[in-house]
N, C-alpha and C. Protein backbone atom coordinates (compact mmCIF):
# COMPACT_ATOMS: atom_id res chain seq x y z
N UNK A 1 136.81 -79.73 65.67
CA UNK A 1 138.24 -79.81 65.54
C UNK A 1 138.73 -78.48 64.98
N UNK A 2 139.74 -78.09 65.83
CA UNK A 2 139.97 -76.33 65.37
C UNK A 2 141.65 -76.67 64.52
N UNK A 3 141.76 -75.65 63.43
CA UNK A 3 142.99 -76.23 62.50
C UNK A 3 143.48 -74.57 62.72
N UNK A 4 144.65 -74.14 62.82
CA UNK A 4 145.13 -73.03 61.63
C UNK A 4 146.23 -73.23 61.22
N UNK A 5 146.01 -72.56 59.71
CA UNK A 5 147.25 -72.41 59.07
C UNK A 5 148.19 -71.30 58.94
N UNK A 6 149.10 -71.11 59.13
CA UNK A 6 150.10 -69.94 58.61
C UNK A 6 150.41 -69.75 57.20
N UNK A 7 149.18 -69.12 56.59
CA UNK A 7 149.40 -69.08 55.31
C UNK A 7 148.34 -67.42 54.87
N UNK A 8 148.72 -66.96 53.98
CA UNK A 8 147.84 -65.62 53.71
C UNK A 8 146.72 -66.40 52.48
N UNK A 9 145.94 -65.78 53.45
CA UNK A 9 144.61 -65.70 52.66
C UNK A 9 144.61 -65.35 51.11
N UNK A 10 143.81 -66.44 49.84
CA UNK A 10 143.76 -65.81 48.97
C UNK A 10 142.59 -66.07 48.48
N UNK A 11 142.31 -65.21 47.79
CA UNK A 11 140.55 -65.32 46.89
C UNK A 11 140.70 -65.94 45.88
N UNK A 12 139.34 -66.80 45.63
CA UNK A 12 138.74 -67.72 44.38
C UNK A 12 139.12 -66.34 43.33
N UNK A 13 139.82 -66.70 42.03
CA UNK A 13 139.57 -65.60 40.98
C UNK A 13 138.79 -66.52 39.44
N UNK A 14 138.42 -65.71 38.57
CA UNK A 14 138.24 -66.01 37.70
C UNK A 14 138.73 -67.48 37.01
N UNK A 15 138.56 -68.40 36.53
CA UNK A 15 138.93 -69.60 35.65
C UNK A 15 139.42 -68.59 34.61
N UNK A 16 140.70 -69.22 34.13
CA UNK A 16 141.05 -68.63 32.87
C UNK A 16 141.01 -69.88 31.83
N UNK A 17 140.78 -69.76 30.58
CA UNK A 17 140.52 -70.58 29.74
C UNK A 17 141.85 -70.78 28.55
N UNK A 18 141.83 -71.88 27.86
CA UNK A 18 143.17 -71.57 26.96
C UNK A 18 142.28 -72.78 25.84
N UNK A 19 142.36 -72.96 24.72
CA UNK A 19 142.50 -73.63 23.72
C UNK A 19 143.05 -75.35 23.95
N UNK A 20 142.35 -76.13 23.88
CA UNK A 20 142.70 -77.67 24.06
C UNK A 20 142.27 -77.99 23.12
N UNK A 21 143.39 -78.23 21.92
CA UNK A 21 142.70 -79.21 20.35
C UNK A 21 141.15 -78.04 20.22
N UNK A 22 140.02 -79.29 20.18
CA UNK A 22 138.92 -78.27 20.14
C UNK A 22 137.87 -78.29 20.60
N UNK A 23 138.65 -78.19 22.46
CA UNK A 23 137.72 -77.64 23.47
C UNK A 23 138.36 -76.75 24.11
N UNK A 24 138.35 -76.25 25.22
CA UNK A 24 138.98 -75.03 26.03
C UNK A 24 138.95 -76.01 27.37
N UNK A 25 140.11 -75.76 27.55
CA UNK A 25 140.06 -76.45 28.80
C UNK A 25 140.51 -74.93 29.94
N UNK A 26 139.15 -75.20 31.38
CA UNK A 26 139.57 -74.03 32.40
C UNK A 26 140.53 -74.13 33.54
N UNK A 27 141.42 -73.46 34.07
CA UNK A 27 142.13 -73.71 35.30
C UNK A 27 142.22 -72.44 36.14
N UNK A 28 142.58 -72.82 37.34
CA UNK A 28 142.95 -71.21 37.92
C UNK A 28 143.97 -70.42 37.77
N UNK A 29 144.18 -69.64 37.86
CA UNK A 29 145.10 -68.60 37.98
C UNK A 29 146.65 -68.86 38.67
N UNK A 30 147.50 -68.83 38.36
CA UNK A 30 148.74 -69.37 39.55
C UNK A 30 148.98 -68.97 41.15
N UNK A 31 148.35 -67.87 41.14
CA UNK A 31 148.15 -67.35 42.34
C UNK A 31 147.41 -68.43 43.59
N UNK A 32 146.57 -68.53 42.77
CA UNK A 32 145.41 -69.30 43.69
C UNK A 32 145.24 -71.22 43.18
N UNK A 33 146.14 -71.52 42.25
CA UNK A 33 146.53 -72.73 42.34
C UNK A 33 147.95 -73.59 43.82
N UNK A 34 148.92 -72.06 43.32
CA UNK A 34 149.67 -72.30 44.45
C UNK A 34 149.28 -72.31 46.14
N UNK A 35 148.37 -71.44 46.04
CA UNK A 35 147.58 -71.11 47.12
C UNK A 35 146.92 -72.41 47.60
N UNK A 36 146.41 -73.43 46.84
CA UNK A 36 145.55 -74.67 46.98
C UNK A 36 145.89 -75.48 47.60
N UNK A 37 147.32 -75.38 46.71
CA UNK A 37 148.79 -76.88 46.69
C UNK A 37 148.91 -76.14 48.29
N UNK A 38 149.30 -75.17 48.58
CA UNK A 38 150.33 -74.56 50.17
C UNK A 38 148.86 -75.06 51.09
N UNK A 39 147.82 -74.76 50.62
CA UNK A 39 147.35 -75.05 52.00
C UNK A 39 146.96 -76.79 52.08
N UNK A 40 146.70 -77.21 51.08
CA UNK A 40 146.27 -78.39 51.46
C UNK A 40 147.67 -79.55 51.83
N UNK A 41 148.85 -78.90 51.46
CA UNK A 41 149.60 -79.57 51.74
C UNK A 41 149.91 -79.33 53.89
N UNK A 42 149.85 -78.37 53.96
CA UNK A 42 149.14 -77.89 55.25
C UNK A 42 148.85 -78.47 55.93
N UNK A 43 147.04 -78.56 55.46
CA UNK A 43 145.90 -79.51 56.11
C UNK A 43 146.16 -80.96 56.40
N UNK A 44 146.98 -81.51 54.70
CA UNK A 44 147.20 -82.96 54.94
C UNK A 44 147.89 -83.60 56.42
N UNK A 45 148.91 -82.55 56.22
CA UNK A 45 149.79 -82.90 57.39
C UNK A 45 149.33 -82.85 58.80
N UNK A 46 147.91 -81.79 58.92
CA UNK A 46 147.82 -81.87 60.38
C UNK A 46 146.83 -82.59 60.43
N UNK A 47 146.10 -83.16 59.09
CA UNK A 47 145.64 -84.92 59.77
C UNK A 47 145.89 -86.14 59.72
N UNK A 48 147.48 -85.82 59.11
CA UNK A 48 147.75 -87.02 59.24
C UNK A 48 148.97 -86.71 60.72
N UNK A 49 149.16 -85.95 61.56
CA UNK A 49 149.31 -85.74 63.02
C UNK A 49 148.80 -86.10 64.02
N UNK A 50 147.27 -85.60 63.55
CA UNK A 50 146.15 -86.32 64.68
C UNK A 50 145.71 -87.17 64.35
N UNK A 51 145.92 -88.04 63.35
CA UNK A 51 145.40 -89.57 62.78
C UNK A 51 143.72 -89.37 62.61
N UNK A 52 143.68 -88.35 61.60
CA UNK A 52 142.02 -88.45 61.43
C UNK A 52 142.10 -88.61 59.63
N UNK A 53 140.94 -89.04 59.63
CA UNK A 53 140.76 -89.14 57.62
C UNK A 53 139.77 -87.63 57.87
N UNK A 54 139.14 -87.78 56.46
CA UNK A 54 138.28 -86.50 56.14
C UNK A 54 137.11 -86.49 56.91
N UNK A 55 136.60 -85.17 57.04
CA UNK A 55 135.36 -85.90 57.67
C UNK A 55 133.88 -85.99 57.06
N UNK A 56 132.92 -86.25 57.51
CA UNK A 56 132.10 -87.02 56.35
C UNK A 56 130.75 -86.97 57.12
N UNK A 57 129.54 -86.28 56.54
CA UNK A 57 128.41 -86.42 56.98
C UNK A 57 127.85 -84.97 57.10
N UNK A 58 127.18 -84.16 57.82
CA UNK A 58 127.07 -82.82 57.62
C UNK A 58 127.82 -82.41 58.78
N UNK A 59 128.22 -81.37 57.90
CA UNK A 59 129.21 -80.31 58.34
C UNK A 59 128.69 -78.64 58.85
N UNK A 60 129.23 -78.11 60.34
CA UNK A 60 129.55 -77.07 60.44
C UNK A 60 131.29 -76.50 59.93
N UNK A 61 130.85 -75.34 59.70
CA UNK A 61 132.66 -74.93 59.37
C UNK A 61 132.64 -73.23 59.60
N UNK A 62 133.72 -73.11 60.87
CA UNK A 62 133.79 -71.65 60.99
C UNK A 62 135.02 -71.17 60.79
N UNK A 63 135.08 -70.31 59.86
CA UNK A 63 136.61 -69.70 59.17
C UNK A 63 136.92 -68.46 59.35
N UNK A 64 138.02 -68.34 59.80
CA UNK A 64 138.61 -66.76 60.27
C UNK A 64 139.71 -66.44 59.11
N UNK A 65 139.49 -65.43 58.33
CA UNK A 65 140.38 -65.16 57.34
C UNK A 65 140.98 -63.85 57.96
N UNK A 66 142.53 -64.02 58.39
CA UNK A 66 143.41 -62.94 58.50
C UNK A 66 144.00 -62.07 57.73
N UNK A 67 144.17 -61.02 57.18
CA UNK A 67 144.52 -60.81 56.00
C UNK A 67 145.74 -59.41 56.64
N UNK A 68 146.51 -59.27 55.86
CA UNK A 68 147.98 -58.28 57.03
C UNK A 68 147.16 -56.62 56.27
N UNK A 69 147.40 -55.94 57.29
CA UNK A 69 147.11 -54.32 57.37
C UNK A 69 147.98 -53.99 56.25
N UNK A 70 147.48 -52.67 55.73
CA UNK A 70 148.44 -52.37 54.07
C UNK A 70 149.30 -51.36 55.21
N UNK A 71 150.48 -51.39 54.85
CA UNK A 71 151.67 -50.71 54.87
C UNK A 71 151.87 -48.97 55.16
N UNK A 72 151.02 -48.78 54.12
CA UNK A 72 150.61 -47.37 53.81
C UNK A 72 150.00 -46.52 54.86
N UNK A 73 149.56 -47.02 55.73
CA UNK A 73 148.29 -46.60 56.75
C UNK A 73 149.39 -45.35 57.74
N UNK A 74 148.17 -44.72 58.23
CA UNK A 74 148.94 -43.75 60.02
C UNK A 74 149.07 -44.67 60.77
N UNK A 75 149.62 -44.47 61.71
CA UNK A 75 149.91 -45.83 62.88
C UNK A 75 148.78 -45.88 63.26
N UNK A 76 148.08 -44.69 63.95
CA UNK A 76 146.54 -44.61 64.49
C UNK A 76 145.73 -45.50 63.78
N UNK A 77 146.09 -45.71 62.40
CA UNK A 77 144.75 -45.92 61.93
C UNK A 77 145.12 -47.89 61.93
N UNK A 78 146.52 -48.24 61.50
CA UNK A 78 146.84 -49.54 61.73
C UNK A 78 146.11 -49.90 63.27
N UNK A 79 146.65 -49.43 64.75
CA UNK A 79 146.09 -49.79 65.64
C UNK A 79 145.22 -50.41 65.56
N UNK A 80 143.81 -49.30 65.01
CA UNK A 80 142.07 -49.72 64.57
C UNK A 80 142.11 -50.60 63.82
N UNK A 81 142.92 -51.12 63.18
CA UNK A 81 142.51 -52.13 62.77
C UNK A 81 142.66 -53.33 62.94
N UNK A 82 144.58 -53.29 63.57
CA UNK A 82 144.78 -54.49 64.45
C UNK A 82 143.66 -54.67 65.94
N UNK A 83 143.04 -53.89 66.16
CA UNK A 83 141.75 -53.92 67.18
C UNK A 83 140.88 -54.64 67.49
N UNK A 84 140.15 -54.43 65.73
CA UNK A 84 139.19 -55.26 65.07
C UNK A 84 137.99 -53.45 65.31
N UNK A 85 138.71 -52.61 65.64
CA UNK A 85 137.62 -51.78 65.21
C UNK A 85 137.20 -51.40 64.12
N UNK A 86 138.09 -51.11 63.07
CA UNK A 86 137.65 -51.51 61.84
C UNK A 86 138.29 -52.69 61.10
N UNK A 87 136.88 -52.92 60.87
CA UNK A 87 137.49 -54.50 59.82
C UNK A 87 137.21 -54.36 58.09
N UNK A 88 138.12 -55.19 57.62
CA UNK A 88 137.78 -55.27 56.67
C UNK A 88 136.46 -55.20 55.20
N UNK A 89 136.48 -54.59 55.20
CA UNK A 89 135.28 -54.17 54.38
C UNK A 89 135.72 -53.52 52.54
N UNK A 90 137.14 -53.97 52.37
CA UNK A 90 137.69 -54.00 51.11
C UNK A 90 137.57 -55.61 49.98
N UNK A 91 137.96 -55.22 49.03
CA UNK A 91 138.15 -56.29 48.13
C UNK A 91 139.32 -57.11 49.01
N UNK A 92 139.26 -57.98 48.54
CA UNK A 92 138.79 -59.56 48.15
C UNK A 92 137.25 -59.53 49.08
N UNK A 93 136.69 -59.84 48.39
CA UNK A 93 135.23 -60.59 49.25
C UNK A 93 135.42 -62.25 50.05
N UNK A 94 134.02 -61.71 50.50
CA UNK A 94 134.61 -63.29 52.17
C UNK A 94 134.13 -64.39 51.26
N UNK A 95 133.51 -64.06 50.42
CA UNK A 95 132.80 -65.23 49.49
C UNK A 95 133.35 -65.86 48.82
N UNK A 96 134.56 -64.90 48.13
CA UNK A 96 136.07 -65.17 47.46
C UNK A 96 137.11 -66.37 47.98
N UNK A 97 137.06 -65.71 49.13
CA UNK A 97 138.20 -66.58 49.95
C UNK A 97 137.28 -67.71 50.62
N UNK A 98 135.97 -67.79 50.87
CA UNK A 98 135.95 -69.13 51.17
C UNK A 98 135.69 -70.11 50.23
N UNK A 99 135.74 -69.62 49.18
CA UNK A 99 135.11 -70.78 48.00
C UNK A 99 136.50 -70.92 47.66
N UNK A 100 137.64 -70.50 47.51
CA UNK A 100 138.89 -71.00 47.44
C UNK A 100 139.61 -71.90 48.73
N UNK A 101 139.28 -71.59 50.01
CA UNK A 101 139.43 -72.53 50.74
C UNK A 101 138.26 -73.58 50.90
N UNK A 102 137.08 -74.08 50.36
CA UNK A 102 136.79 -74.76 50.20
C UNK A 102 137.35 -75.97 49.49
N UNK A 103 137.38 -75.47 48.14
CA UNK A 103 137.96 -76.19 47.13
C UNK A 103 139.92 -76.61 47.49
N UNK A 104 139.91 -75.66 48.14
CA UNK A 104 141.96 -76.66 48.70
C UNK A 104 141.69 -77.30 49.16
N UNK A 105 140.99 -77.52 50.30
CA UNK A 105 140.40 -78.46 51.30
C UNK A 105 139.68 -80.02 50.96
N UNK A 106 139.13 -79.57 49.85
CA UNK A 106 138.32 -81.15 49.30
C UNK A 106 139.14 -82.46 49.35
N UNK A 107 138.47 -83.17 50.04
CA UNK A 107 139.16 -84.51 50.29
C UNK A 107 140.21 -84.50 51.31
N UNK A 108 140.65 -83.49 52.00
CA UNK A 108 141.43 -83.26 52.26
C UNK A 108 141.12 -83.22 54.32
N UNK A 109 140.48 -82.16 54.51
CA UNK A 109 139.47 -81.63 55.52
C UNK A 109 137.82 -82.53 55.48
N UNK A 110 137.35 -82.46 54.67
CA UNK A 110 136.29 -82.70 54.72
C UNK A 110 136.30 -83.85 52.99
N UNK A 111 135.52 -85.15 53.26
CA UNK A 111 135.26 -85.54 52.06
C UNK A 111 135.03 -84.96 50.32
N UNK A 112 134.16 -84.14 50.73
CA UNK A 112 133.80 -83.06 50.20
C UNK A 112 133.23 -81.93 50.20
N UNK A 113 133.08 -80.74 49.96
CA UNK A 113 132.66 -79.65 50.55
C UNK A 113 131.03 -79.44 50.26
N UNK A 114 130.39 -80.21 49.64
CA UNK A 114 129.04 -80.35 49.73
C UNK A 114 128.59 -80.81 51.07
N UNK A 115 129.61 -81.47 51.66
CA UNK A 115 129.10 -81.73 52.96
C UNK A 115 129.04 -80.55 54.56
N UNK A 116 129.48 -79.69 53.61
CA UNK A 116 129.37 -78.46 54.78
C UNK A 116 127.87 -78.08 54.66
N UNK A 117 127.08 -77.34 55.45
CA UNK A 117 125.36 -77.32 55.61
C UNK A 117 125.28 -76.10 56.60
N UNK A 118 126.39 -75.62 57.04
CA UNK A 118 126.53 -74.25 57.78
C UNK A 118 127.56 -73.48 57.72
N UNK A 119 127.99 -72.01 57.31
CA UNK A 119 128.94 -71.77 57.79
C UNK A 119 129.02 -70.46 58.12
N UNK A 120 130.32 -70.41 58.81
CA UNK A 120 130.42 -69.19 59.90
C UNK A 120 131.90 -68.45 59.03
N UNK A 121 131.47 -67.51 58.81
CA UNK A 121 133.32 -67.05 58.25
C UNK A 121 133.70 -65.45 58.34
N UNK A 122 134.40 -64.89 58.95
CA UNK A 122 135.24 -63.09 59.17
C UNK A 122 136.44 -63.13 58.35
N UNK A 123 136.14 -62.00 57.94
CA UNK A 123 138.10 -61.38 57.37
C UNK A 123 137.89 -60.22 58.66
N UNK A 124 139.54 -60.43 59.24
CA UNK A 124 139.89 -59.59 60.05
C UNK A 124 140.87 -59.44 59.88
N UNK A 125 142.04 -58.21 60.44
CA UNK A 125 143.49 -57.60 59.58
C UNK A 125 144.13 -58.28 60.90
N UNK A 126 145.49 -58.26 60.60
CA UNK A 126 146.77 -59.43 61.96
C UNK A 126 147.75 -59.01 61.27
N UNK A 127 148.90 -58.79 62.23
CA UNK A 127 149.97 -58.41 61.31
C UNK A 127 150.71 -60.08 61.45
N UNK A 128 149.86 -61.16 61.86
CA UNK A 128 150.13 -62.73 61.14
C UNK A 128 148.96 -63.23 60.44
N UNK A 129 149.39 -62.68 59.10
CA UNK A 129 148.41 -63.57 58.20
C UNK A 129 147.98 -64.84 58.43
N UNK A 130 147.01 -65.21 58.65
CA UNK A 130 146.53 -66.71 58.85
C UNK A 130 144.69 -67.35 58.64
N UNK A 131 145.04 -68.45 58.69
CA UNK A 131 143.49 -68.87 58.75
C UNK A 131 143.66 -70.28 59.55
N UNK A 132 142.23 -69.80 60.25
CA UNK A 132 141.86 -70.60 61.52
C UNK A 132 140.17 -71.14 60.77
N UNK A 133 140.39 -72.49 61.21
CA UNK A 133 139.10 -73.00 60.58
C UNK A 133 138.98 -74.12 61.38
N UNK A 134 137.61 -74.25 61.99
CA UNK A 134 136.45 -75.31 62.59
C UNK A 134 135.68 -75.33 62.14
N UNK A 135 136.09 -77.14 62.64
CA UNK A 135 135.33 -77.91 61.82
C UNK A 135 134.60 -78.96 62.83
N UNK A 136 133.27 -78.86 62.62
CA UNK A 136 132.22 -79.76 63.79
C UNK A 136 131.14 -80.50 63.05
N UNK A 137 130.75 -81.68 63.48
CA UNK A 137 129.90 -82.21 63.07
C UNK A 137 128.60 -82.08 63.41
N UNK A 138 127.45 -81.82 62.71
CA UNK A 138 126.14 -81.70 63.12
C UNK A 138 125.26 -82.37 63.56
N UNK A 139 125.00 -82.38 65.16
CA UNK A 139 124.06 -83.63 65.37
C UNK A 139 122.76 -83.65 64.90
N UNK A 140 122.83 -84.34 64.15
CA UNK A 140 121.31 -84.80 63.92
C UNK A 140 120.33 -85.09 64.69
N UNK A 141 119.54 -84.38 64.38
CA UNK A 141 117.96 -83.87 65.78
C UNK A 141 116.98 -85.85 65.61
């Protein structure tokens, strides 16, 4: 089942911690809380479109993270990259952004994200930020 969203990519950051009585309680960052809420509010909606629940059992999942060309660039060099001749190879890491779209996704896409067992994932530059994500079930041999 292939999904995308129109939403810009953002990376897992740090837990920040604050003082609770006397434990610390951790949360994310606002950046990437809002980021959670926008996409899963997203996701919800396009399964509850195609009338599917989560899905459940082992999981493939292949994710295309779009991320927009910086501003700054020569045109020449934007081209190359809207191309895909050069790709991304800057900060945020792909590891970043999928462990944050993992976690929006929980319950949401998939029961839970322990149930993914493969995955496939690119950052590539678009001057439409987006993410495209499939999702397939693994037949069991």
């Amino acid at each position: 089942m292939r999904f995308e969203f129109d939403i810009e990519p953002v990376e897992q950051a740090r837990p920040r911690a604050t003082r609770f009585g006397k434990g610390i309680r951790l949360y994310d960052p606002k950046k990437v809380a809002v980021y959670k809420q926008q996409l899963g509010y997203l996701a919800r909606h396009a399964m509850q479109e195609r009338g599917l629940d989560p899905f459940d059992g082992p999981l493939e999942v292949c994710m295309e993270f779009y991320r927009p060309v910086q501003a700054s660039l020569s045109r020449k060099e934007r081209v190359r990259r809207l191309s895909g001749v050069h790709r991304p190879t800057v900060k945020p890491d792909l590891s970043n952004y999928i462990k944050a779209l993992e976690d929006g996704l929980n319950g949401i896409l998939w029961v839970d994200d322990n149930r993914i067992v493969q995955i496939v994932a690119e950052k590539k530059y678009s001057d439409r930020p987006r993410i495209v994500i499939e999702v397939n079930k693994v037949n069991k041999r």
